[in-house]
Protein backbone atom coordinates (compact mmCIF):
# COMPACT_ATOMS: atom_id res chain seq x y z
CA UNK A 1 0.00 0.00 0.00
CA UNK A 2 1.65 3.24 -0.50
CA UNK A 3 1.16 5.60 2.08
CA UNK A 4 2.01 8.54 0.22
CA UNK A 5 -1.32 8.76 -1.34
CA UNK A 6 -3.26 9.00 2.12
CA UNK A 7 -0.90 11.25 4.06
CA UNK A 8 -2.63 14.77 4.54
CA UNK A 9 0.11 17.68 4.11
CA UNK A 10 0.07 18.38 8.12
CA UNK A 11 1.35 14.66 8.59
CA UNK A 12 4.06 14.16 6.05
CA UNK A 13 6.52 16.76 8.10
CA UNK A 14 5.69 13.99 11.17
CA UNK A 15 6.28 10.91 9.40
CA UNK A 16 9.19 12.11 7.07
CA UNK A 17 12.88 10.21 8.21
CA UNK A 18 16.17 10.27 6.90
CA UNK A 19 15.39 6.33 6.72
CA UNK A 20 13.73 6.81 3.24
CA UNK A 21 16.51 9.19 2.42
CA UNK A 22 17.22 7.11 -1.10
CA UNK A 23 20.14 5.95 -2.19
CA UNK A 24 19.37 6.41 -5.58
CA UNK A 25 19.47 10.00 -5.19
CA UNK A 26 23.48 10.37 -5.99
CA UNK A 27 22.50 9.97 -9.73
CA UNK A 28 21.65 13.51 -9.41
CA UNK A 29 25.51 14.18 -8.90
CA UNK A 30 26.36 12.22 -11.39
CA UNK A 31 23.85 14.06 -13.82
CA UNK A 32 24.92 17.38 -12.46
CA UNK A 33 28.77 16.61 -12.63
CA UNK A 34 27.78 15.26 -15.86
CA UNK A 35 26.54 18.19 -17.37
CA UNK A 36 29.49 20.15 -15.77
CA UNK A 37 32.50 18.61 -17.81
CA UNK A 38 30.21 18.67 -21.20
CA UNK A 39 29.87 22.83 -20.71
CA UNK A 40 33.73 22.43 -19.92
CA UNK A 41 34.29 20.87 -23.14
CA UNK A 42 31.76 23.58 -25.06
CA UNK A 43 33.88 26.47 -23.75
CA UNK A 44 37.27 24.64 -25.17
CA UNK A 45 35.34 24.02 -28.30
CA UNK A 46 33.01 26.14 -28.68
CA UNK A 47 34.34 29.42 -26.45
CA UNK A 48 31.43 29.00 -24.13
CA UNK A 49 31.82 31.06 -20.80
CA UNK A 50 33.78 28.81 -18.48
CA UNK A 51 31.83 30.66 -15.31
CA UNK A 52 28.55 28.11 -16.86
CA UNK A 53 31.16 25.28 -16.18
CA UNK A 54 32.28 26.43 -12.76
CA UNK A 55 28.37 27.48 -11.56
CA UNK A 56 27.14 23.69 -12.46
CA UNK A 57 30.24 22.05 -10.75
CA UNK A 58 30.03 24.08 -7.61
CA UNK A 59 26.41 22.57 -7.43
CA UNK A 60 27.36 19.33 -7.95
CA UNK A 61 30.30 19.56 -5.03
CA UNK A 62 27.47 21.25 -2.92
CA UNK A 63 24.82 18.69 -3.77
CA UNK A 64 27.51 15.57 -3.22
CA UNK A 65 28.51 16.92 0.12
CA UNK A 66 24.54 17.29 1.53
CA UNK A 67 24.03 13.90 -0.27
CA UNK A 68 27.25 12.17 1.54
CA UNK A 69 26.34 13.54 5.23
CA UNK A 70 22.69 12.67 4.54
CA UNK A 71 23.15 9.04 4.00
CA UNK A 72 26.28 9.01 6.62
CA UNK A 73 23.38 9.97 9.11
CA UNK A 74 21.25 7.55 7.78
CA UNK A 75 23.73 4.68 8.05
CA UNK A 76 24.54 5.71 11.64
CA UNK A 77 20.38 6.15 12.61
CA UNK A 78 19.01 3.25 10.77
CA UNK A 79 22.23 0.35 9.39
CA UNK A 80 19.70 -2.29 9.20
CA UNK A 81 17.77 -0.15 6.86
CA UNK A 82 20.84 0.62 4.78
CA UNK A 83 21.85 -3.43 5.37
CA UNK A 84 18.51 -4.33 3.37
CA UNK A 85 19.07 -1.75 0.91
CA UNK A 86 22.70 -2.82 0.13
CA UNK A 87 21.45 -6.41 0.11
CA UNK A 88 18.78 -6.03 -2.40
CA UNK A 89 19.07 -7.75 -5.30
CA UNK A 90 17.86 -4.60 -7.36
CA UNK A 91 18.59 -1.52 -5.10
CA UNK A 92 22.06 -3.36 -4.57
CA UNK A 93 23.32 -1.97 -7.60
CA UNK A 94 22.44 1.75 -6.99
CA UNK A 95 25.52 1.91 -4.35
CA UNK A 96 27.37 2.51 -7.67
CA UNK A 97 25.60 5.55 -8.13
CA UNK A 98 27.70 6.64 -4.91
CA UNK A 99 31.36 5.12 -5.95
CA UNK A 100 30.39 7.22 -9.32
CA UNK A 101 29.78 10.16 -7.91
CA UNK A 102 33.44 10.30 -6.23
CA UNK A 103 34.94 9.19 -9.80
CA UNK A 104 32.70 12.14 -11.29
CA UNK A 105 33.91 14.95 -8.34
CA UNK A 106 37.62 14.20 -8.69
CA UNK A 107 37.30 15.32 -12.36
CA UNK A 108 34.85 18.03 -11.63
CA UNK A 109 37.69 19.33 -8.95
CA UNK A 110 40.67 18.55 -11.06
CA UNK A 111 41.38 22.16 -12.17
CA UNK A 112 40.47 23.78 -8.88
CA UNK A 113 43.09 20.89 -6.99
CA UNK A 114 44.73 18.55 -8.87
CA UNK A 115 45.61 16.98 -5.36
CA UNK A 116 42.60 16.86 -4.25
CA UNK A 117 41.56 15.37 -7.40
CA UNK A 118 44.08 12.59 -7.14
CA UNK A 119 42.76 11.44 -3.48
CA UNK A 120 38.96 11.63 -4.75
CA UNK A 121 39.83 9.22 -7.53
CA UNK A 122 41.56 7.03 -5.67
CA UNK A 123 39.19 6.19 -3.44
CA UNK A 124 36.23 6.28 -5.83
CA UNK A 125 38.45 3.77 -7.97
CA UNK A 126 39.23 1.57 -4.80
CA UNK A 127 35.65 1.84 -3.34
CA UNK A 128 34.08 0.64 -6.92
CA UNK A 129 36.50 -2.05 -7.06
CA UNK A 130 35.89 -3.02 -4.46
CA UNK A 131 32.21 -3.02 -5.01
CA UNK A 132 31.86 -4.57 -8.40
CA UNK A 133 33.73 -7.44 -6.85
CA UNK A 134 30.87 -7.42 -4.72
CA UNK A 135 28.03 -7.42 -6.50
CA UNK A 136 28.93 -9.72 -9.57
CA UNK A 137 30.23 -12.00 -6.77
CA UNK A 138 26.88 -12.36 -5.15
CA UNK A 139 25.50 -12.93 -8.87
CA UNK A 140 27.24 -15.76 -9.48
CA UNK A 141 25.76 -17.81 -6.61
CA UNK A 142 22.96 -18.47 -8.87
CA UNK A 143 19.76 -18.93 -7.94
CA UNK A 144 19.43 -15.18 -9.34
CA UNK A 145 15.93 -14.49 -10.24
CA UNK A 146 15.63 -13.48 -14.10
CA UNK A 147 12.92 -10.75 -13.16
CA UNK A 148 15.91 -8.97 -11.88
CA UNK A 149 17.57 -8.59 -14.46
CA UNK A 150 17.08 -5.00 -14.66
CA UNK A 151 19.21 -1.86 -16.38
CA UNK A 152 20.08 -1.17 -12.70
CA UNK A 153 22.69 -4.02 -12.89
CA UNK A 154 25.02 -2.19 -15.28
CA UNK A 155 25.82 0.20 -13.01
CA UNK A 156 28.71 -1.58 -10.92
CA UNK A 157 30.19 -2.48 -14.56
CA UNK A 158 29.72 1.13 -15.67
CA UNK A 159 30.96 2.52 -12.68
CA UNK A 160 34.33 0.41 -13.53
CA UNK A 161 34.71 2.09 -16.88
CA UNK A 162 33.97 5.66 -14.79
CA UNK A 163 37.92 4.92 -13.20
CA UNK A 164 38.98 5.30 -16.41
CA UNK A 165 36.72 8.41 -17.41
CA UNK A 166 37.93 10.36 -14.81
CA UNK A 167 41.45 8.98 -14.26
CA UNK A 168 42.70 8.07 -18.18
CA UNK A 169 45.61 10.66 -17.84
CA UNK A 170 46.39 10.36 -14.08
CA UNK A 171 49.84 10.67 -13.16
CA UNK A 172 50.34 7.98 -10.75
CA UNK A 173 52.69 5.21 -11.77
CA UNK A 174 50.28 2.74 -11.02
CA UNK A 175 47.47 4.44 -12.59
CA UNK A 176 48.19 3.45 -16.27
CA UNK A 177 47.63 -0.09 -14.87
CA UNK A 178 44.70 0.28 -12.96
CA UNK A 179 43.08 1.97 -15.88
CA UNK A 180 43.43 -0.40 -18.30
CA UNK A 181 42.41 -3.23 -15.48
CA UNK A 182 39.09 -1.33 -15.12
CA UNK A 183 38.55 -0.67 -18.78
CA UNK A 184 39.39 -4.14 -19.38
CA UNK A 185 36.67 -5.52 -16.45
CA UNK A 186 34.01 -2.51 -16.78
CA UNK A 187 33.62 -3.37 -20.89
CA UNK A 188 33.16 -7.21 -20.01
CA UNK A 189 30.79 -7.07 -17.04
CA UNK A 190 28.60 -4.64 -18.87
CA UNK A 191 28.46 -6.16 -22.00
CA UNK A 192 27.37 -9.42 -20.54
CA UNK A 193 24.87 -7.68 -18.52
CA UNK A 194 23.85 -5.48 -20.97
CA UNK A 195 22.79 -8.83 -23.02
CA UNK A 196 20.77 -10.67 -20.10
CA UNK A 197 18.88 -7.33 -19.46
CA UNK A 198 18.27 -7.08 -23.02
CA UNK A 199 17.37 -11.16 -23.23
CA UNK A 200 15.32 -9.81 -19.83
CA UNK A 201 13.21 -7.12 -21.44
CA UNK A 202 12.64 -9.39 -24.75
CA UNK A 203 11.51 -12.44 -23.78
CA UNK A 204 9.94 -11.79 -19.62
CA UNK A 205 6.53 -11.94 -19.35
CA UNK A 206 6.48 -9.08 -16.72
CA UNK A 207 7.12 -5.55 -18.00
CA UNK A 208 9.17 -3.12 -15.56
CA UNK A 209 6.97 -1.39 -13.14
CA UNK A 210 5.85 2.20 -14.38
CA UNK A 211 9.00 3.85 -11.73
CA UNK A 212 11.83 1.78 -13.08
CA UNK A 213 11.35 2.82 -16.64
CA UNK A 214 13.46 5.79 -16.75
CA UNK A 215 16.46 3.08 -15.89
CA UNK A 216 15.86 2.19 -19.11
CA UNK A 217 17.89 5.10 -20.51
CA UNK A 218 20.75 3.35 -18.81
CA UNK A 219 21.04 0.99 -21.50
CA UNK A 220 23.14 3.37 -23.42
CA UNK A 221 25.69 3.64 -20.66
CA UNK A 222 28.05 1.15 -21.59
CA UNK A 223 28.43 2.30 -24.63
CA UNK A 224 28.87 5.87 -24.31
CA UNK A 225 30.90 5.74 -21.27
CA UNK A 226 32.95 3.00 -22.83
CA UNK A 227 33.34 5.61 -25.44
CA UNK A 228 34.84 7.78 -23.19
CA UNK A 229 36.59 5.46 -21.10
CA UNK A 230 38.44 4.33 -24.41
CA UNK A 231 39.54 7.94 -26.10
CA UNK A 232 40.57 9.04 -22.28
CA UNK A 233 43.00 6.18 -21.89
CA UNK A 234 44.43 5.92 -25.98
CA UNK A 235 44.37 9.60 -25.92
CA UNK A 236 42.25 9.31 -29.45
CA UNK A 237 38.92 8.51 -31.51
CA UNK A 238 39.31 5.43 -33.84
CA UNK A 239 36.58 3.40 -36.08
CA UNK A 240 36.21 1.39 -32.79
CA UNK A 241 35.44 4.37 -30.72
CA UNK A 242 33.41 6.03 -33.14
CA UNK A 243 31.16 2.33 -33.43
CA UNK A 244 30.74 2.82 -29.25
CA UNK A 245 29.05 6.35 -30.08
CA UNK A 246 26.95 5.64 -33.05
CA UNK A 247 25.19 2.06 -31.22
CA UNK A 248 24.82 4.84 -28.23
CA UNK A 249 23.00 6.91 -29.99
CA UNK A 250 20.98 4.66 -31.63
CA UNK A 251 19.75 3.22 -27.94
CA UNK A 252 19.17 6.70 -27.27
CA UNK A 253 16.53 7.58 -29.74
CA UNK A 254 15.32 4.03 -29.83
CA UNK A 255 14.33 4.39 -26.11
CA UNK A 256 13.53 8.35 -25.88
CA UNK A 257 10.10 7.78 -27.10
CA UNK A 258 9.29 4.96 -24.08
CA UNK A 259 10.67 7.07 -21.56
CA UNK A 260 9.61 10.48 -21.87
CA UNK A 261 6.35 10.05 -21.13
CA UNK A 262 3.46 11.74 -18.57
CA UNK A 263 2.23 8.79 -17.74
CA UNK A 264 5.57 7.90 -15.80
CA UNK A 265 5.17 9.83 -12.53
CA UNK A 266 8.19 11.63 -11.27
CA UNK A 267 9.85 10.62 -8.56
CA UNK A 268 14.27 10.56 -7.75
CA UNK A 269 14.25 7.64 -10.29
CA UNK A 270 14.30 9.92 -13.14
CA UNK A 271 18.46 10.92 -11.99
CA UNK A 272 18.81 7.29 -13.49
CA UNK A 273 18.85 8.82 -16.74
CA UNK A 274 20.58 12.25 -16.41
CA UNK A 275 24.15 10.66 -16.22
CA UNK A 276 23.35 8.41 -19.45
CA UNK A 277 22.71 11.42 -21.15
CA UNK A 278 25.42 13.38 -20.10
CA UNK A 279 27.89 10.75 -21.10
CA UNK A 280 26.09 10.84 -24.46
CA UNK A 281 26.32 14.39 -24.55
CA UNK A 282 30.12 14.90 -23.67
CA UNK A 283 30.76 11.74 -26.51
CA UNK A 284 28.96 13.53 -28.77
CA UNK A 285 31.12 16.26 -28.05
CA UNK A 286 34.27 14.73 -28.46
CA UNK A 287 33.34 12.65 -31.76
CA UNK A 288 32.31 16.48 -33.16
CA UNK A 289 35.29 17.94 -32.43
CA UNK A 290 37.05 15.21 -33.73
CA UNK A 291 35.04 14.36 -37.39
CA UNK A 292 34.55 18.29 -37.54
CA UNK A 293 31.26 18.47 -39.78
CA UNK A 294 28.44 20.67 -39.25
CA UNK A 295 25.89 18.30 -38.66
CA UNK A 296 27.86 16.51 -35.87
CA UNK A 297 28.46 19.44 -34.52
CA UNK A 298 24.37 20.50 -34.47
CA UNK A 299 23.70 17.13 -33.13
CA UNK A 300 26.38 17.58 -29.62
CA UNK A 301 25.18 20.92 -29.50
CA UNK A 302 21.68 19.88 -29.40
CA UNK A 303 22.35 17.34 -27.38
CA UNK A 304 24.17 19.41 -25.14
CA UNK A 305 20.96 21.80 -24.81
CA UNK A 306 18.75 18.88 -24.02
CA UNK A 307 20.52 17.83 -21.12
CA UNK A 308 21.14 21.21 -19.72
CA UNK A 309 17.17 21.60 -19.64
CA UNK A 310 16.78 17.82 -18.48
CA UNK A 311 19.18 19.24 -15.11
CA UNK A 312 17.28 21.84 -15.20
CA UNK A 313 14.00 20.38 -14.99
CA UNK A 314 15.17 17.16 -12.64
CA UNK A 315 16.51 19.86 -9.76
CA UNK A 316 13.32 21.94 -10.18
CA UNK A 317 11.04 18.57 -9.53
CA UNK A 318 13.27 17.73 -6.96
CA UNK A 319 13.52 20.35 -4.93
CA UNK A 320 9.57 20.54 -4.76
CA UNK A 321 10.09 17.26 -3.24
CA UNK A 322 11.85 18.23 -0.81
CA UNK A 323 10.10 21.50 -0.17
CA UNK A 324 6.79 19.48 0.39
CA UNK A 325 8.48 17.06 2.95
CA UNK A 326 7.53 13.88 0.09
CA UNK A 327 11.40 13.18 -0.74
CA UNK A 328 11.89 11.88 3.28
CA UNK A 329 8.17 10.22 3.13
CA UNK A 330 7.44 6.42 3.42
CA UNK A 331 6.71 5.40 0.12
């Protein structure tokens, strides 16, 4: 039953706990940072105001910082609650979102403090290790239920590619190393679970509840982070990495019309799809710059415009969440 629906406006403020804080919630710095290093690239490509770049990554510090005490208070108040939550086999996976946001900072912070860059990334790279070990260990038990087979499981793998996103040109010795070891596991683990979501989606009987379809979006991830992952650490963009893009964007417009839709209620679900895009949009980037022809340079631009309004729009819904009390309700 879902409380929300009968709770009169005077009662939410009394029933609202950092318990039902969601962990799902740091895919709104991962959006944010997102969008941040795709208006970095415009102004080096395009002369865009670097002041845009700095405003959106001072939010996403800002908005990683009340994110990270949030949930440290609600691990302290309620562990059991963030126990379950680790434990399930769908809401498992969103701890990524959290070892992605740290990869995601340490580039956002890179030319404010290359030091302070450095630590960030090292423990974001260590911490999704660390959990990807994790979570594709307790896959392969078995026993694994196929109706969970859901786009939420590619984020471990994509968070594995994000070590290399953020770190390709780190200046560590050991760092060439560790890149290539997370290139090399992130583009395995999420093409094989890229294929049993996809086998998952084709052939299940059950079709993903109405709040879980914005996930879908995450479908494009491995591709368009791999893309990134890939020119970061070769330092270029080859017929391989140009394939990565193009299947990307294809996803993209293949799902856009089953997503975007106002039948899907909004709720902090919809940050599943912000980083997606923002990968897409900072590859799309990148290829332009690189093939140099108009219409590849409309498309990232336009791209680059619809994600700055899909930030836009996410942070406006979710602050009214907030502002009404619903964000800490019981759902």
């Amino acid at each position: 039953m879902n409380t929300t629906q009968t709770l009169s406006p005077a009662d939410i403020p009394r029933q609202a706990s950092i318990r039902y804080l969601p962990v799902n919630l740091f895919a709104s710095v991962m959006g944010i940072s997102g969008l941040a290093t795709a208006w970095r690239q415009a102004s080096h490509q395009f002369g865009a105001s670097p002041l845009v770049d700095a405003a959106i990554s001072s939010v996403a510090v800002a908005v990683f910082v009340v994110l990270c005490v949030a949930y440290a208070a609600k691990a302290v108040l309620h562990p059991a609650v963030v126990r379950s939550e680790f434990q399930h086999p769908i809401a498992g996976n969103f701890f990524g979102t959290i070892t992605i946001a740290i990869l995601l900072i340490s580039a956002v912070v890179a030319p404010v403090s290359s030091r302070a860059s450095q630590v960030l990334w090292s423990v974001g790279a260590a911490s999704t290790i660390a959990l990807s070990f994790t979570i594709v260990s307790r896959l392969l038990r078995g026993k694994v239920d196929a109706g969970h087979s859901v786009p939420a499981w590619l984020i471990p793998g994509v968070a594995t590619l994000d070590i290399t996103v953020a770190g390709g040109t780190m200046p560590m010795s050991w760092g060439r190393e560790l890149n290539l070891f997370s290139l090399a596991v992130g583009t395995m683990v999420a093409l094989v679970f890229f294929t049993m979501i996809v086998s998952r989606l084709i052939h299940h009987h059950e079709k993903l509840a109405n709040e879980m379809v914005p996930s879908l979006m995450i479908l494009i991830a491995p591709f368009e982070v791999g893309f990134l992952a890939y020119t970061h650490f070769f330092q270029r963009v080859d017929a391989f990495a140009a394939m990565l893009f193009y299947f990307g964007l294809f996803v993209f417009f293949s799902l856009a019309f089953k997503i975007f839709k106002r039948s899907i209620p909004f709720a902090t679900g919809w940050w599943a799809l912000s980083f997606p895009i923002a990968a897409l949009s900072n590859a799309a980037l990148r290829y332009a710059e690189h093939v140099g022809h108009p219409a590849m340079t409309a498309l990232a631009v336009a791209l680059l415009a619809f994600l700055s309004l899909l930030i836009a729009v996410l942070l406006f819904r979710t602050i009214r969440l907030v502002a009404s009390g619903k964000l800490l309700a019981p759902k």
